[in-house]
Protein backbone atom coordinates (compact mmCIF):
# COMPACT_ATOMS: atom_id res chain seq x y z
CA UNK A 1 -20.90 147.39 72.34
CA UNK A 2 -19.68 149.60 69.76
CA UNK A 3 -18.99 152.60 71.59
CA UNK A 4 -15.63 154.43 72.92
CA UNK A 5 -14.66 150.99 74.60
CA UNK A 6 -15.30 148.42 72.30
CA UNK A 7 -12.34 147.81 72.09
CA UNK A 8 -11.66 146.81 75.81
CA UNK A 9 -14.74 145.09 75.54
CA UNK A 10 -14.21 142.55 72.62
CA UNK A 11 -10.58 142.00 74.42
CA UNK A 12 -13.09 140.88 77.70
CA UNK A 13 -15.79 139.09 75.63
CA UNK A 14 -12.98 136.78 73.82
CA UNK A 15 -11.63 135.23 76.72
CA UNK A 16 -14.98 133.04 76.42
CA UNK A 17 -16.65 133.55 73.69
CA UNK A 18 -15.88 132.84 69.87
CA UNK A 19 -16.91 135.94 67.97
CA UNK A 20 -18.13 135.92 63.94
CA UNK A 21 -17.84 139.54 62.13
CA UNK A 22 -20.92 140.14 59.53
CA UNK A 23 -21.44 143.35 57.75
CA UNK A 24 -24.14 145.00 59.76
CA UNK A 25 -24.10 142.84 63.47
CA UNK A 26 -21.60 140.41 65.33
CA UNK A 27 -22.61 136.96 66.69
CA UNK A 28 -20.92 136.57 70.26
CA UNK A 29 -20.88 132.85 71.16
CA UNK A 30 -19.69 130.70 73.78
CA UNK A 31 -19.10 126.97 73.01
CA UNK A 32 -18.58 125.65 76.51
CA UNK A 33 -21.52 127.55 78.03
CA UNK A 34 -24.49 128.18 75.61
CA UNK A 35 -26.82 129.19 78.73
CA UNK A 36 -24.36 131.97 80.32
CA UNK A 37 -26.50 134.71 78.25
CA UNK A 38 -23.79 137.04 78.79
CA UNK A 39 -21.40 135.37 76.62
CA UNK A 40 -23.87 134.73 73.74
CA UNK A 41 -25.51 137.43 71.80
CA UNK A 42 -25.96 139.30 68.72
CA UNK A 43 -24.64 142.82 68.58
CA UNK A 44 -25.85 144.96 66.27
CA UNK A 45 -23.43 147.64 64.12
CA UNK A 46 -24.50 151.34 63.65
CA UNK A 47 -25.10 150.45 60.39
CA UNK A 48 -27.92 148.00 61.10
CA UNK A 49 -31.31 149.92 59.52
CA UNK A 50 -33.72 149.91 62.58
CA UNK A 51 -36.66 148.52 60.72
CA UNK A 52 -35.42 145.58 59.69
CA UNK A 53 -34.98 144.52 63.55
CA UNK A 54 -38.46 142.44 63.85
CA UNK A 55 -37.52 140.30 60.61
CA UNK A 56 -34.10 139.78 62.04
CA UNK A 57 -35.20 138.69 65.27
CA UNK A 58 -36.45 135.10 64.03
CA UNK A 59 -33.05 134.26 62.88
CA UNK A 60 -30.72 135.03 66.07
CA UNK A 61 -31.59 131.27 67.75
CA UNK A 62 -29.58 129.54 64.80
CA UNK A 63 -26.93 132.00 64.52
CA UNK A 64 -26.19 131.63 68.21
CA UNK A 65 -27.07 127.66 68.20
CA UNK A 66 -29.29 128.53 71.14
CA UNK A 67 -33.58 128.00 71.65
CA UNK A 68 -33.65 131.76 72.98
CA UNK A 69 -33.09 135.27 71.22
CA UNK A 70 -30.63 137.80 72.82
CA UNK A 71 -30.19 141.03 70.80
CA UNK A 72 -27.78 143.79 71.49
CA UNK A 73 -28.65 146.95 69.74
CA UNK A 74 -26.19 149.65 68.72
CA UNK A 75 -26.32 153.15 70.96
CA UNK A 76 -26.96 154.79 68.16
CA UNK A 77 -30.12 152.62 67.64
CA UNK A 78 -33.11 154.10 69.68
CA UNK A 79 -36.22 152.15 70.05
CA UNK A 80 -39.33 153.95 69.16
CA UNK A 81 -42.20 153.24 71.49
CA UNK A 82 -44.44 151.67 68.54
CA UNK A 83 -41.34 149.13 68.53
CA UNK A 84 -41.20 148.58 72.49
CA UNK A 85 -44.61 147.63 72.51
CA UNK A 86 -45.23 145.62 69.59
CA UNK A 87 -42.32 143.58 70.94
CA UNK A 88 -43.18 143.53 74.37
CA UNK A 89 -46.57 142.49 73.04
CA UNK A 90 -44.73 139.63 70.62
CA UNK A 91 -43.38 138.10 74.21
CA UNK A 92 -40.06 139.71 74.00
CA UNK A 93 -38.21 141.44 77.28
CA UNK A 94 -37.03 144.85 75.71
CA UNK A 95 -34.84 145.71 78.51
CA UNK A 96 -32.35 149.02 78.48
CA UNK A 97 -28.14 148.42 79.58
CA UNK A 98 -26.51 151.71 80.95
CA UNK A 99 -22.91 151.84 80.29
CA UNK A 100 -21.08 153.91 83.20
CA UNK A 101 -17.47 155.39 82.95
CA UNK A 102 -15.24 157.22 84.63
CA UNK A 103 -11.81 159.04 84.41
CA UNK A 104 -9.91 157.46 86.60
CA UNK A 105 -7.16 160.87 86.95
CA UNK A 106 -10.45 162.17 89.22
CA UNK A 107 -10.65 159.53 91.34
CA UNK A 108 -9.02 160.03 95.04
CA UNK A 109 -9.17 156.54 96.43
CA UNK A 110 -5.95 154.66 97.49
CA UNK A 111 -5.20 151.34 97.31
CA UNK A 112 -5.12 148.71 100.04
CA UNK A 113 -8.21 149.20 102.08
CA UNK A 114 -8.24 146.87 105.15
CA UNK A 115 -11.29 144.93 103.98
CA UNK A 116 -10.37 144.08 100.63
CA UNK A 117 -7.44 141.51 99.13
CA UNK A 118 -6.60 140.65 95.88
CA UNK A 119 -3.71 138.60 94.05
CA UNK A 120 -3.15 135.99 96.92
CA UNK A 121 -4.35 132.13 97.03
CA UNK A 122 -6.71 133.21 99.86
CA UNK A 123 -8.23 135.56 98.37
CA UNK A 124 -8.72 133.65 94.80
CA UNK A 125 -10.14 130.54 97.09
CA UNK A 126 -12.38 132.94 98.78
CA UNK A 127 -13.69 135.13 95.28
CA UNK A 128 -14.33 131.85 94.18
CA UNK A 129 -16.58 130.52 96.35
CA UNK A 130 -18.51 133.93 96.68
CA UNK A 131 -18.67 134.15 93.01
CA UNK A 132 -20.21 130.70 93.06
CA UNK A 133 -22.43 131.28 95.72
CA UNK A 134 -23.70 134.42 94.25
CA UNK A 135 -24.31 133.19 91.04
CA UNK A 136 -26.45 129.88 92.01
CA UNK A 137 -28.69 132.58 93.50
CA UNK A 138 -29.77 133.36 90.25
CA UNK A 139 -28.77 130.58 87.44
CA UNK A 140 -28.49 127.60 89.70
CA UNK A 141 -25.84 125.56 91.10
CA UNK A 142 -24.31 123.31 87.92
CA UNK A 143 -24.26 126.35 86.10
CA UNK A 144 -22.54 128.03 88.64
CA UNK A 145 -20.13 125.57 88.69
CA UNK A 146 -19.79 125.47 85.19
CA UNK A 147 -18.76 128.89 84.86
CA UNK A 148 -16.61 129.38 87.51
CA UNK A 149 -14.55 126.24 85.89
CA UNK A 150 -14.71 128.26 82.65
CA UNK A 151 -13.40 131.42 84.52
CA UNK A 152 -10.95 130.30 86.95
CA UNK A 153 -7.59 129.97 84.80
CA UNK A 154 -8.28 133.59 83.83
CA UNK A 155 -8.53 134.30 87.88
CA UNK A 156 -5.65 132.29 88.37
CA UNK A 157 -3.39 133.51 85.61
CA UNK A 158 -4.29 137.29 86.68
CA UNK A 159 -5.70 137.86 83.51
CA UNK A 160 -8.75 139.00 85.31
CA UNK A 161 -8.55 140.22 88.60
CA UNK A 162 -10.84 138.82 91.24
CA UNK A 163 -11.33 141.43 93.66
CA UNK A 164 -12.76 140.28 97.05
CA UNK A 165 -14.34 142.05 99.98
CA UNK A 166 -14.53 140.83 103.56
CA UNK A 167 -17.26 141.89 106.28
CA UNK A 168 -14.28 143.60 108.78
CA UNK A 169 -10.15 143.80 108.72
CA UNK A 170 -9.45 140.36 109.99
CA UNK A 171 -10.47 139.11 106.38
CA UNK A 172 -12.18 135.76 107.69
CA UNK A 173 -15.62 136.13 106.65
CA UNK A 174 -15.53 136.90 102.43
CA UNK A 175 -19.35 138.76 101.82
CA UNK A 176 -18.44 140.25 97.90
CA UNK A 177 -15.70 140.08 94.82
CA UNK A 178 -15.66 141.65 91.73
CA UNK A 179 -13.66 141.18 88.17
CA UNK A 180 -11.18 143.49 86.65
CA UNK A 181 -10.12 143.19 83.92
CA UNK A 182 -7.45 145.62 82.62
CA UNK A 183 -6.47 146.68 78.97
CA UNK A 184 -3.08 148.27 79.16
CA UNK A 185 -3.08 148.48 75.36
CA UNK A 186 -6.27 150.70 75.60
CA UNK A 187 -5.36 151.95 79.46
CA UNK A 188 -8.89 150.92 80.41
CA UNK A 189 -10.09 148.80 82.93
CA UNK A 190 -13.65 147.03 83.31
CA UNK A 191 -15.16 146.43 85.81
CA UNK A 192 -17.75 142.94 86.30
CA UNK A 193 -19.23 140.75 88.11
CA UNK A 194 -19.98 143.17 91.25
CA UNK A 195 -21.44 140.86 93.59
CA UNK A 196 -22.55 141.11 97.28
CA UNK A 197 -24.04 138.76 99.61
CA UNK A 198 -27.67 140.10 100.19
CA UNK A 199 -27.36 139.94 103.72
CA UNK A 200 -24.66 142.03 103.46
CA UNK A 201 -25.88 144.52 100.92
CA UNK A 202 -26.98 148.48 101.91
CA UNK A 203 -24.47 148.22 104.59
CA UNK A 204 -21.45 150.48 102.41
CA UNK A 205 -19.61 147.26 101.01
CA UNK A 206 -20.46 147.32 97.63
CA UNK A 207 -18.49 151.34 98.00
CA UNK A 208 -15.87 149.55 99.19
CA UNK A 209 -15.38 146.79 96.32
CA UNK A 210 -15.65 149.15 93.67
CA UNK A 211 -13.65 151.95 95.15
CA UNK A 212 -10.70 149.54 95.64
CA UNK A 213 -11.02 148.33 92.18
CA UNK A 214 -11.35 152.18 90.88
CA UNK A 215 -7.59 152.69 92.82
CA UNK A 216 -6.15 149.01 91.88
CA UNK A 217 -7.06 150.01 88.06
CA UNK A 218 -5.72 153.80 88.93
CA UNK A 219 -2.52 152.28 90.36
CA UNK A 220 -1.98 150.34 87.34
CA UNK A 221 -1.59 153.32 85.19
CA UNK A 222 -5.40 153.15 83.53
CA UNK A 223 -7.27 156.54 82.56
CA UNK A 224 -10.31 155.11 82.03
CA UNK A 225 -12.76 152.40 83.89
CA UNK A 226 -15.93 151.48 82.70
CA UNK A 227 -19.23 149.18 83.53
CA UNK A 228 -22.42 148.00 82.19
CA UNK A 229 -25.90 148.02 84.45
CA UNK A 230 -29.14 147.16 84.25
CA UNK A 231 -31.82 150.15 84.53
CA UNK A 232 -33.01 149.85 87.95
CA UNK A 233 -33.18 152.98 90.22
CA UNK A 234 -31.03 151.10 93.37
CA UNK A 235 -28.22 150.52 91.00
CA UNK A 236 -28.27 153.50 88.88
CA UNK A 237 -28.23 155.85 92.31
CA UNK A 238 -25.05 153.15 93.63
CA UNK A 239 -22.68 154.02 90.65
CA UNK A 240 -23.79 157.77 90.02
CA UNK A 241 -23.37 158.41 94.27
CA UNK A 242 -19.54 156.68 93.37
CA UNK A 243 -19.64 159.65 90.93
CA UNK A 244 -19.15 157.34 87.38
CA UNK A 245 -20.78 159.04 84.66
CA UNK A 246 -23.65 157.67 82.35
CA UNK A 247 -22.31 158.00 78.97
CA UNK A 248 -24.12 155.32 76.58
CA UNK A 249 -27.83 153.48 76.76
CA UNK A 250 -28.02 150.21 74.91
CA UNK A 251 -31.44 148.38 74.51
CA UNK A 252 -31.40 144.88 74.45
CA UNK A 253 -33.87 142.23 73.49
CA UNK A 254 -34.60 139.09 74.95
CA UNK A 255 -36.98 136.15 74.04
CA UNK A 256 -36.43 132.35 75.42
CA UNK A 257 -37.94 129.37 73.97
CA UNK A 258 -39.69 126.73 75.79
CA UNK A 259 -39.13 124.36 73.35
């Protein structure tokens, strides 16, 4: 990212990954877990000249040390469609990130709603195991494992704050969590790692999680919070009805190698 928050966002990306500054991109990498693609990328600067993309490409598996390519362009980079499709046609996933925001001085919520905890052993234990169940949905259990290892002292230490969400008030059954992390140097907080339980999804939770971390960041004394989603229609309809604000488009590139 290399927009209004980069700031706030290098602060997040260094608490796991080792970053290298080069004149014209950054390489974001992650030592302890090479396949979290999250935490290893290149980012491109502004200053990156857009046709020169397709001969970079080829080179981004040995600056990350990895057997797959993941690009970050800049915002001010914009794809033209010749590019998509040559790509796309190359066996690359050209895929678009929208980065949300919102001023937090407009948001209403109040901290402390019934369903939600945060900052207790309870609800660290319980984040925990959502955030592992969630994630070996998608990247499978070791690795699931192996990240929430990586992330727990951060959890722990408060340095990110693991939001959780239970299905009622009594707080027994844990169904979602979140991260936030707060910048007080920036007064910004980011929000990550939004995760329901899919039986528990479309049923007004997800509202909840996010509107308590909107007030917990809020109550903290941050002006800004801000987010990064994927392009689909479900999610881009969640965060707009929540009334954030689409202020940046980032197109990433994606290619993994077999071999």
């Amino acid at each position: 990212m290399t927009g209004y928050f980069s700031k706030t966002e290098h602060q997040y990306l260094s608490l796991t990954s080792e970053s290298k500054l080069f004149d014209h991109y950054s390489v974001y990498k992650d030592p302890n877990l090479p396949q979290i693609f999250s935490h290893n990328f290149v980012q491109l600067h502004d200053t990156f000249p857009m046709e020169h993309i397709p001969d970079f490409l080829p080179f981004i598996p040995k600056l990350l040390d990895a057997n797959y390519i993941h690009l970050k362009a800049s915002p001010q980079h914009v794809f033209p469609l010749v590019l998509k499709q040559s790509l796309v046609k190359s066996g690359f996933v050209v895929e678009d990130e929208l980065l949300y925001s919102m001023k937090l001085g407009d948001w209403k919520g109040q901290t402390g709603h019934p369903f939600t905890a945060w900052g207790t052993a309870k609800s660290l234990s319980d984040g925990s195991s959502i955030m592992k169940i969630y994630d070996s949905l998608y990247i499978g259990e070791a690795i699931a494992e192996q990240k929430l290892v990586r992330k727990y002292p951060f959890y722990k230490e408060g340095t990110i704050l693991l939001v959780v969400c239970y299905s009622d008030s009594s707080q027994n059954i844990p169904i979602g969590c979140g991260e936030l992390f707060i910048d007080s140097q920036e007064k910004t907080a980011k929000i990550e790692e939004v995760a329901i339980l899919d039986q528990f999804q479309r049923r007004g939770y997800g509202s909840i999680l996010v509107g308590e971390m909107l007030s917990i960041a809020k109550s903290l004394g941050m002006d800004d919070a801000y987010l990064v989603a994927s392009n689909s229609d479900g999610v881009t309809h969640f965060y707009e009805k929540l009334k954030f604000q689409k202020y940046e488009r980032v197109h990433t590139v994606f290619h993994y190698f077999l071999t």
